[in-house]
C-alpha atoms as a PDB file:
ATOM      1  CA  UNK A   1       6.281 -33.504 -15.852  1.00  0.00           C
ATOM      2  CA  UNK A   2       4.808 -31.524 -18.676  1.00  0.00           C
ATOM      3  CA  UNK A   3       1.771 -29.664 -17.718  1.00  0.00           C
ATOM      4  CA  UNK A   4      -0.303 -30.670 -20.993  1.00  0.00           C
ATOM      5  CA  UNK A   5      -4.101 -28.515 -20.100  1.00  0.00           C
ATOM      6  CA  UNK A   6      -4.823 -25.167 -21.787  1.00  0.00           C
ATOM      7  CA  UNK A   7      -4.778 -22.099 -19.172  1.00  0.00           C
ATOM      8  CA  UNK A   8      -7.713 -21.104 -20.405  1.00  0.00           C
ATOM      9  CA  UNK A   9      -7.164 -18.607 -22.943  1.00  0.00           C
ATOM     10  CA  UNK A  10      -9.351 -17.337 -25.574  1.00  0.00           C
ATOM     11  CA  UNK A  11      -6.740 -19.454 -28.234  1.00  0.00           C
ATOM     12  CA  UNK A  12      -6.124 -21.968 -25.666  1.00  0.00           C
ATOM     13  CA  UNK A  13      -2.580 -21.137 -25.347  1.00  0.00           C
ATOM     14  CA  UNK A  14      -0.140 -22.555 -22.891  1.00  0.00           C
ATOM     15  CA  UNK A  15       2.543 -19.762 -21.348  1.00  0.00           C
ATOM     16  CA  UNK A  16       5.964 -20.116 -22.643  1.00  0.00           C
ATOM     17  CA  UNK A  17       7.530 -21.107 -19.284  1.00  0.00           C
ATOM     18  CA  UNK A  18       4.796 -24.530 -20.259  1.00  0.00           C
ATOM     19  CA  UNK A  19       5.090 -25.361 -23.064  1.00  0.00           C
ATOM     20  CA  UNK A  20       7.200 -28.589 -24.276  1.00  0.00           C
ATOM     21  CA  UNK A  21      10.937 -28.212 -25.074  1.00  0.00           C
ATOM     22  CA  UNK A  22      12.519 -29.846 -28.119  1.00  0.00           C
ATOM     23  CA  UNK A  23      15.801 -30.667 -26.910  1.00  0.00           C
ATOM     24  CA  UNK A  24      15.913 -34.373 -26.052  1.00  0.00           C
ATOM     25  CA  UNK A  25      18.415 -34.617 -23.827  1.00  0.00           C
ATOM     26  CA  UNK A  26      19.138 -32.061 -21.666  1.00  0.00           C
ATOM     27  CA  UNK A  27      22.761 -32.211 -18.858  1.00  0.00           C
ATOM     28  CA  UNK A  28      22.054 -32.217 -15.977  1.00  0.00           C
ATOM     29  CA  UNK A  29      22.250 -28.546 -14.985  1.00  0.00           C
ATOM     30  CA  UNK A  30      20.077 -27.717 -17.769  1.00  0.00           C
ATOM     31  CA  UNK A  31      17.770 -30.059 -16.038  1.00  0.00           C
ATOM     32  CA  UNK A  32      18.461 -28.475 -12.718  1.00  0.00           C
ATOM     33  CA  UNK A  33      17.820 -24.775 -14.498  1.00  0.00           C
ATOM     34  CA  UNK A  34      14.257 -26.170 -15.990  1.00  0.00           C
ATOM     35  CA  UNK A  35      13.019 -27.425 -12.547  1.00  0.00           C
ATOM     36  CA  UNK A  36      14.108 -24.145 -10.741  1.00  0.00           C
ATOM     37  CA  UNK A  37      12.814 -22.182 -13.656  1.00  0.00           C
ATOM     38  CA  UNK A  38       9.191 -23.386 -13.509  1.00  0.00           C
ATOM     39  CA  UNK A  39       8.952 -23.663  -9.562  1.00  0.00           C
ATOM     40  CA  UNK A  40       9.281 -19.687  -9.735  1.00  0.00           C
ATOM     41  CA  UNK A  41       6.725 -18.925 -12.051  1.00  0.00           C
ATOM     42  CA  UNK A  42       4.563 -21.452 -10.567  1.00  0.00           C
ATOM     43  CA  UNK A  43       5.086 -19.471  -7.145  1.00  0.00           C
ATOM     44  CA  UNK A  44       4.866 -15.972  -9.355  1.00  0.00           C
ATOM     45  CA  UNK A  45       1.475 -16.873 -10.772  1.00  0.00           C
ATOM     46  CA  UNK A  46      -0.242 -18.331  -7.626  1.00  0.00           C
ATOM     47  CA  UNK A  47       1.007 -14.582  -6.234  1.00  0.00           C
ATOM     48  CA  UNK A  48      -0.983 -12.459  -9.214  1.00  0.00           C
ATOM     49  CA  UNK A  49      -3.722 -14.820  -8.984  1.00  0.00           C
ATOM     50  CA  UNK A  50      -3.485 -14.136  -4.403  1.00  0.00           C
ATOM     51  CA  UNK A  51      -3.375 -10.475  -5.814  1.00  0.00           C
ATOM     52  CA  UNK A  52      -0.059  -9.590  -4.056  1.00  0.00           C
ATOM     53  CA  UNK A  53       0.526  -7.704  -7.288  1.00  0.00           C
ATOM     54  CA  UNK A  54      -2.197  -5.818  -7.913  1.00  0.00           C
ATOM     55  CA  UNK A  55      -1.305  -2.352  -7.316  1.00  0.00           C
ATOM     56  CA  UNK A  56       1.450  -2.290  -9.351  1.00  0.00           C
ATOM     57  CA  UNK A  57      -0.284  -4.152 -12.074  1.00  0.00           C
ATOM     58  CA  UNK A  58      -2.838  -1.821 -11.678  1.00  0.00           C
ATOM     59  CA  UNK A  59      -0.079   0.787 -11.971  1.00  0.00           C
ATOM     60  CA  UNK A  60       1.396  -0.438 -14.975  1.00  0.00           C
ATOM     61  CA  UNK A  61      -1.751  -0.411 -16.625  1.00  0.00           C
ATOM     62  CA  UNK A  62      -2.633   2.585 -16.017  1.00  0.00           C
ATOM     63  CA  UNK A  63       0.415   4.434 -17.761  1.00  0.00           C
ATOM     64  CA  UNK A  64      -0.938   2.758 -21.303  1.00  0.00           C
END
């Protein structure tokens, strides 16, 4: 289940929302929580990476 590749970073880091958890055993809404959890920010990336966030990343940028 663990997604265990580098994203490519300069340092090879792995987002938080992928990296391993400690906790061995987890109840089963935990579990539940964890699944839901990292289908969103799969579906969040796969938008910034389609661009549907660009403007207002652009944006956001820009006020740095």
């Amino acid at each position: 289940m663990e997604n265990t590749q580098p994203n490519g970073n300069k340092n090879g880091a792995k987002p938080p929302w992928k990296k391993p958890i400690d906790k061995e055993k987890f109840t089963e809404d935990e579990m539940e929580r964890i699944k839901t959890s990292r289908a969103v920010m799969r579906v969040i990336e796969k938008q910034i990476e389609r661009g549907d966030f660009d403007e207002y990343l652009k944006k956001e940028g820009s006020e740095k």
